[in-house]
Structures are given as C-alpha cells and as structure tokens.
Protein backbone atom coordinates (compact mmCIF):
# COMPACT_ATOMS: atom_id res chain seq x y z
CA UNK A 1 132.43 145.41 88.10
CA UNK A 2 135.30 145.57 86.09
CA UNK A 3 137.20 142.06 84.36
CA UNK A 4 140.31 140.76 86.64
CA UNK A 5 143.84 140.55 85.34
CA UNK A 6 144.44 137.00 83.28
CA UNK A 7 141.46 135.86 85.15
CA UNK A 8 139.69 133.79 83.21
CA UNK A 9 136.02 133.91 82.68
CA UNK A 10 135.67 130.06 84.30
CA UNK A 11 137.66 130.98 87.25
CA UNK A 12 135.40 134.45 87.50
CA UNK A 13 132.06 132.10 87.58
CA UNK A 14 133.81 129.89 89.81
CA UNK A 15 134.60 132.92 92.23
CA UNK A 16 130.74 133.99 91.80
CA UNK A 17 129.49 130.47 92.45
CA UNK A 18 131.77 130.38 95.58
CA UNK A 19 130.66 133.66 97.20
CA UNK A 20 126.89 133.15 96.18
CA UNK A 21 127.11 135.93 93.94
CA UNK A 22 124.75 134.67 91.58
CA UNK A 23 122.18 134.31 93.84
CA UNK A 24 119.68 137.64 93.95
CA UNK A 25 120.40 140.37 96.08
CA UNK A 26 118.03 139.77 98.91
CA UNK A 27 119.09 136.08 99.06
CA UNK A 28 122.81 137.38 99.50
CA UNK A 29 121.23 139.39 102.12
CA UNK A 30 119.47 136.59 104.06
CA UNK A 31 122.25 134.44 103.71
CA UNK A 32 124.87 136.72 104.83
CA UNK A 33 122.76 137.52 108.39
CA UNK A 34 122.12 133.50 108.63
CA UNK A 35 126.14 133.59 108.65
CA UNK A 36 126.60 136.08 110.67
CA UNK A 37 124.16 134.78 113.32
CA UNK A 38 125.54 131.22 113.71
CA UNK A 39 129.06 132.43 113.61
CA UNK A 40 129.71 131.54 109.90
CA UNK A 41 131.55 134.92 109.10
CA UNK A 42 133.14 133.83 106.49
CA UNK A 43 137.33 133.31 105.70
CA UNK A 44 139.91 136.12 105.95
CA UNK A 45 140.73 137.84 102.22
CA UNK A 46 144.27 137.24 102.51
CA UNK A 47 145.39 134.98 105.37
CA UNK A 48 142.51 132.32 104.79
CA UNK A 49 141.67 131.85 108.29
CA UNK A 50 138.02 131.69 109.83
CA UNK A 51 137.22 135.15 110.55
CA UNK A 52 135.17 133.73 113.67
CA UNK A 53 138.02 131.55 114.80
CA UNK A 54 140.31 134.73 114.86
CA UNK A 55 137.17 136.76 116.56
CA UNK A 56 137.84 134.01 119.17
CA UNK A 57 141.05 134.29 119.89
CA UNK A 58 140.71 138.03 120.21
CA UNK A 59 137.37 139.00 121.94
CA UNK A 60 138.49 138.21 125.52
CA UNK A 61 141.57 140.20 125.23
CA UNK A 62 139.06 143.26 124.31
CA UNK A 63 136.59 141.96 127.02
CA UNK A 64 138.71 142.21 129.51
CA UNK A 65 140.43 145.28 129.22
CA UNK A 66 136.62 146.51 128.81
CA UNK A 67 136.12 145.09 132.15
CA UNK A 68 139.10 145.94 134.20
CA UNK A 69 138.63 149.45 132.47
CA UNK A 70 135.02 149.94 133.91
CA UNK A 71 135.91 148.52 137.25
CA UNK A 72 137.93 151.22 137.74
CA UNK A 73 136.01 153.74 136.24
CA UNK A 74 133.45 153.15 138.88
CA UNK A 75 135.40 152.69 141.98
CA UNK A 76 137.37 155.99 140.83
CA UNK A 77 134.37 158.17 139.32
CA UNK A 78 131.55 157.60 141.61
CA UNK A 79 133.50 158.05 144.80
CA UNK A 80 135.09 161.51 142.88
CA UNK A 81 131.23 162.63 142.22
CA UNK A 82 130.33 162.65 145.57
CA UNK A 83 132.84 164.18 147.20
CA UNK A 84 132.67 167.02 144.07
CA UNK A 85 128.79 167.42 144.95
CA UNK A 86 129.43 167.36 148.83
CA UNK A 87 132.57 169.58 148.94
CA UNK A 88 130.93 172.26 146.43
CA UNK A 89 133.06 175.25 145.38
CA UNK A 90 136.04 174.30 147.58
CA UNK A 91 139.42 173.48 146.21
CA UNK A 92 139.26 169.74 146.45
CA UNK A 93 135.73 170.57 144.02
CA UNK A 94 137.81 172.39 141.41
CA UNK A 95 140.89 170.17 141.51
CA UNK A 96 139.03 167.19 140.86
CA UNK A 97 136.94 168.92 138.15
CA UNK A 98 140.13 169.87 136.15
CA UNK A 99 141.60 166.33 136.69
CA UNK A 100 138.44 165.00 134.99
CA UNK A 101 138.12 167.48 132.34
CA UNK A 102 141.34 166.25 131.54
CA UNK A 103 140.55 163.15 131.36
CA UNK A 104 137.80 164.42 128.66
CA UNK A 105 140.36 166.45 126.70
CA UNK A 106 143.72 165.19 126.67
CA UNK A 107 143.66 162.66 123.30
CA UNK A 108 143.94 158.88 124.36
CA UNK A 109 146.53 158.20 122.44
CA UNK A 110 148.45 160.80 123.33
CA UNK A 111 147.91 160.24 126.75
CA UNK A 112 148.71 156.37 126.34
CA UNK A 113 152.23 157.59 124.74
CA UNK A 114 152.91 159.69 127.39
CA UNK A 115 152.11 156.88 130.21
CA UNK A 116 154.35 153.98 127.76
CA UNK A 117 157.37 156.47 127.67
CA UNK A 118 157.27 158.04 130.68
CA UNK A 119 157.11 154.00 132.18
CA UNK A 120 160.04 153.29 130.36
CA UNK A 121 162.51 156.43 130.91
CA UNK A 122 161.96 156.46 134.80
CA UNK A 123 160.74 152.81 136.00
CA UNK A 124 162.34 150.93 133.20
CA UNK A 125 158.70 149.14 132.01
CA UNK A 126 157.52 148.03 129.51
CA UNK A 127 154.69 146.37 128.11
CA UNK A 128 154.18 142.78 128.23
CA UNK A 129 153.77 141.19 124.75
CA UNK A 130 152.07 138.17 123.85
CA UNK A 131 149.05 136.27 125.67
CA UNK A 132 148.89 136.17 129.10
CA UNK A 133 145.49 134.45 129.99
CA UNK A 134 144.17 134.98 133.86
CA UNK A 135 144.05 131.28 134.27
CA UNK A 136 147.25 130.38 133.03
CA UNK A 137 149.56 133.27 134.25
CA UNK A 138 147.44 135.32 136.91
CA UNK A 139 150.84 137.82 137.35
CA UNK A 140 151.23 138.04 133.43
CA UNK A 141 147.92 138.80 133.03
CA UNK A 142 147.98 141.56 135.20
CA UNK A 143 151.00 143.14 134.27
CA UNK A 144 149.68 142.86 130.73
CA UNK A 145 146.07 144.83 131.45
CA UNK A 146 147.07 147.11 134.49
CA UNK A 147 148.46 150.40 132.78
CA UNK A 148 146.21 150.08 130.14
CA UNK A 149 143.16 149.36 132.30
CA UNK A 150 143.99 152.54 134.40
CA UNK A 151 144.42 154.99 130.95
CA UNK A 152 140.97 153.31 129.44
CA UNK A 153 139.70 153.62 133.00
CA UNK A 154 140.41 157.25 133.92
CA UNK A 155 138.95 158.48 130.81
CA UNK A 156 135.70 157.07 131.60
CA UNK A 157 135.91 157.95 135.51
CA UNK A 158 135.86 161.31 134.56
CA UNK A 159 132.89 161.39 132.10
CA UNK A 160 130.83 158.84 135.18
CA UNK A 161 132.08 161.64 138.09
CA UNK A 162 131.15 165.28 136.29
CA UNK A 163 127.57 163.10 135.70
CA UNK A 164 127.72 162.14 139.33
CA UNK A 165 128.24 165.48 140.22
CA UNK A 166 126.08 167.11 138.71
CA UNK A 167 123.19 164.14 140.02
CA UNK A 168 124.24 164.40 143.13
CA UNK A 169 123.89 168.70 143.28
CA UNK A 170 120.11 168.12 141.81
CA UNK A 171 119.46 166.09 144.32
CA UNK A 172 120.90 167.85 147.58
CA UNK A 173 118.49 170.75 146.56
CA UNK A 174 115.28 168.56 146.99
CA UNK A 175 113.05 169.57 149.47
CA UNK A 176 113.13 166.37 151.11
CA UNK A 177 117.08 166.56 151.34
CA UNK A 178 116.14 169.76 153.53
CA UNK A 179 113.31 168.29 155.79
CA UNK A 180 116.25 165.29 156.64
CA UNK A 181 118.37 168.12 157.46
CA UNK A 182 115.66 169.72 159.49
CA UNK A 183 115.26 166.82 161.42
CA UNK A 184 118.97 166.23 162.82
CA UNK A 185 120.07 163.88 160.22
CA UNK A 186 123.74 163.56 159.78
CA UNK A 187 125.44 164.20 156.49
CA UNK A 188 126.32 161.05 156.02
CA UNK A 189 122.98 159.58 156.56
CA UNK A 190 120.77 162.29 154.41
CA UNK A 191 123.67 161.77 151.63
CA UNK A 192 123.87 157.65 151.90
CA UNK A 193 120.17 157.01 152.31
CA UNK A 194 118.33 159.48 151.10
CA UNK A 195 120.00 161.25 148.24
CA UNK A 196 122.00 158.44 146.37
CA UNK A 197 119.84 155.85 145.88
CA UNK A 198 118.18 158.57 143.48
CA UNK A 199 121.05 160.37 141.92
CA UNK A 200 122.47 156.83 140.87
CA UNK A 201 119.70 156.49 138.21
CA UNK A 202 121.33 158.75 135.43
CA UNK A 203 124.29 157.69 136.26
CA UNK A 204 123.59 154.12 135.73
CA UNK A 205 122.67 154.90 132.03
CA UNK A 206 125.48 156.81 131.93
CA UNK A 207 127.37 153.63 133.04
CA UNK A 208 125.91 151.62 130.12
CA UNK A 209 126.88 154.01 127.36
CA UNK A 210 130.39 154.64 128.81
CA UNK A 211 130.88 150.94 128.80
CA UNK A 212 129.99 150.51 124.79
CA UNK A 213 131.77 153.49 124.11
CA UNK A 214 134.71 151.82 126.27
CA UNK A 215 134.84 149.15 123.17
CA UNK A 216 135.92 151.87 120.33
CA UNK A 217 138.62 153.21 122.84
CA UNK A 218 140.00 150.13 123.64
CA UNK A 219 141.28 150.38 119.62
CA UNK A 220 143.90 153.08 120.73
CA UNK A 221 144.86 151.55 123.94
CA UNK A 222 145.69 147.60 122.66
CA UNK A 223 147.02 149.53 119.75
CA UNK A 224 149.90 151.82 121.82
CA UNK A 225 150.38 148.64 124.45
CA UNK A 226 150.51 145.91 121.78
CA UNK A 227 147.95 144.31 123.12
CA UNK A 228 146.58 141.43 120.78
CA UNK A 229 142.77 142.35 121.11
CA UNK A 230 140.16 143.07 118.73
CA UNK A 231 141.67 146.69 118.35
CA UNK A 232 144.60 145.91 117.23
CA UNK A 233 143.50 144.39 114.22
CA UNK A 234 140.92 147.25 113.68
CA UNK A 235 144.00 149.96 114.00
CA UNK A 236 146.17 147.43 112.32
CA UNK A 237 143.61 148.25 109.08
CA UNK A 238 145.41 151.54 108.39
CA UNK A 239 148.40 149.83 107.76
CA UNK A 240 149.60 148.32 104.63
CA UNK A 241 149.92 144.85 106.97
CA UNK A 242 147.20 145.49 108.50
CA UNK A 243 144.28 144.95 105.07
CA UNK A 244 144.38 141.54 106.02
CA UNK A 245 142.14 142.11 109.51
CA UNK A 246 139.49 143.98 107.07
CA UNK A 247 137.17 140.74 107.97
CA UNK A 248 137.58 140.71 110.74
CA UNK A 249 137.66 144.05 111.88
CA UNK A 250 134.43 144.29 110.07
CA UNK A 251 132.21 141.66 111.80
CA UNK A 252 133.69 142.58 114.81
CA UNK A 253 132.86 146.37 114.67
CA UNK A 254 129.41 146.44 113.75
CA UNK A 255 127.49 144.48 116.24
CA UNK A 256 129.73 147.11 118.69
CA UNK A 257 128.43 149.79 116.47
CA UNK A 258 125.01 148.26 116.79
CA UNK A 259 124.67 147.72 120.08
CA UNK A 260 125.67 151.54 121.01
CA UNK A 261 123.16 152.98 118.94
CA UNK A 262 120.18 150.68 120.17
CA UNK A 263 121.39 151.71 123.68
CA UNK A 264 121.32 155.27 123.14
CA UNK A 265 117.82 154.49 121.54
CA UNK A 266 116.54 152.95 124.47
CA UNK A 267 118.23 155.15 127.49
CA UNK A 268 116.72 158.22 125.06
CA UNK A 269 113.92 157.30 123.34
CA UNK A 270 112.77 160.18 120.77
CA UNK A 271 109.42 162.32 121.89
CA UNK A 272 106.92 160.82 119.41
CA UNK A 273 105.81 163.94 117.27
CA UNK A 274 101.62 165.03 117.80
C-alpha cells in the first residue's frame, strides 16, 4: 500500500496495531469471522458508529417488509396458480398469465415510481417517513409497509403462480387424477385432496428462494419509499452520502448473499459426476 498524506509513520503503526494488521493473514482471517460471529462487526469508516448497532436498528425494517411482502405473495400467487391450471386455455388463463409476466418484466423500480407518482397525482399519498414500529403505532406502521409490501409482493406472486401453474398441469395429467375422475369425484375434491398436496412440493422450494431473493429487492423498494431499512443504506452506497453505509452494507449483504446460494445448493444439489 501506498504512504498517507502527512501521516506520520507512528500514527501509520498505530492504525496497523488498531486494525490487527500486523497480525498474519490467516489470524486476520480468524479474527475477523470470530467478529463477525458474535456481532463484533466492527465501527463505521466515517460516522464511527457500531456497524452492528446500526444493523440493529435497520434489520426489522427489512424483515418486515420481507414478511408482509411474502404474505402476500402467497395468498395472491398460489390462489392465481390454481385457477391458471384449472381454467386452462380460457381467458381468465391468459389474463392472469400476462399480469404475472408482468410482474417478471416490468423493472421494480420503475414500477415502484410509477405506483409513488401515480399515489400522489390522483389520491394525494405519500409515503410515510420515519419509524413507525408495529407496537408503537400499529396505523403508522401500516401505512408505512402497505404499498411497498404489495409492489415487493406482486413481483414474487407472479414468479410463485406461473410455478404453481405449471405444478398443478403436471399433476392433473396423473393417472391417478383420472381414476378420481373415473370414480365420480368432484373437481373440487380430486383438485383439493388429491392433486395439491403434491404439486405444493416445488412450489414450496420455490417459496424459499423467492423469499431470499425477496431480501436484494427490498434494496429498490425502501430505496423509492424512503424506507429506513437495510436497503437503503445498501442503495444509499452509490451516492456520494451514501460511502459511509459501506460497513454496513457489507456485513449486512453477505450472510444474505450466503444464505441464497447455500439454499439453491441444497433445493438443487449438483449430480455427483461417475
């Protein structure tokens, strides 16, 4: 590394001491993941402030609208599936299937710009700023998360009800869909006990990865609704104000990062090789 401007080569081995610089590389290793594990992430490069402290203050926020987000997804997507896979080839089939797909298309953000203006110019709304935590101020709290629940919500829906869908067809051509059929079974009764309980299963993984992948899109939606959450710092990053949330952006990224990939590793483990 290069020499600092009038910095001193005391204060430079006082910097080194402080960081554990010195110290080999694998012991900077070891001690940075004992940190990291016991919440000792270290202090923020320009504010000062625990990075854990802030991680804190902004991890429910994120949580939540996580939450809320996947709620909906569910009670929206599943439901939509269904009815695509029952209702095959009709137009309630292909209206739904263009809603979702544009749900997978449009670009969050600009679909989150569209919702904040379009709020403002006809219904006069706007979004709630500040904290508004769901003990303190229920009706805050739900002003605060609602449209921004619904956008995060609808984009998973879709991805959950084209997988639903196409579960749900797979399954309705099974020979043992056809001998319930045979046999006088309702519709309602061959879909509801027979073929659900096993197109759920993809969808369930489905569920899982939609949910971490939920985490990086909540960056755009606390972003555009000035939500204080762990995304807005990340986003704030780009900014010139925003270098100060490097930290914490940072810590609070990877496990995300981490836990996505070991999901996808588990819900599609790789054929060993002969």
């Amino acid at each position: 590394g290069g020499e600092g401007i009038d910095v001193s080569e005391e204060d430079l081995a006082l910097i080194r001491e402080k960081l554990g610089l010195n110290a080999p590389l694998h012991i900077q290793y070891f001690t940075w993941l004992k940190g990291y594990v016991v919440g000792d992430w270290g202090d923020s490069l320009f504010t000062g402030r625990d990075v854990f402290d802030e991680f804190k203050l902004k991890f429910p926020v994120t949580l939540e609208l996580v939450i809320f987000s996947q709620i909906i997804a569910i009670v929206l997507g599943l439901p939509a599936g269904i009815i695509m896979a029952l209702k095959q080839d009709t137009w309630l089939d292909y209206t739904i299937r263009i809603t979702s797909l544009a749900g997978l298309s449009l670009p969050s953000f600009w679909s989150a710009t569209l919702l904040l203006l379009g709020g403002a110019y006809f219904f006069m709304w706007n979004p709630e700023l500040g904290s508004f935590p769901i003990t303190e101020d229920p009706w805050g709290n739900l002003k605060q998360f609602f449209w921004p629940s619904i956008m995060l919500g609808y984009i998973s829906a879709s991805t959950k009800a084209r997988m639903m869908r196409s579960t749900m067809l797979e399954v309705l051509r099974q020979d043992y869909i056809r001998t319930a059929k045979a046999k006088g079974l309702t519709q309602y009764t061959v879909t509801a006990r027979h073929a659900l309980k096993n197109a759920f299963i993809p969808v369930i993984t489905v569920i899982g990865i939609t949910t971490a992948l939920a985490l990086g899109g909540s960056v755009v939606m606390e972003r555009v609704f000035s939500m204080p959450g762990l995304g807005n710092g990340q986003a704030a990053m780009a900014t010139e104000a925003g270098r100060r949330f490097f930290c914490l952006a940072y810590c609070c990224g990877k496990p995300c990062l981490c836990a996505e990939c070991a999901g996808h590793d588990v819900c599609f483990p790789r054929r060993r090789q002969v």
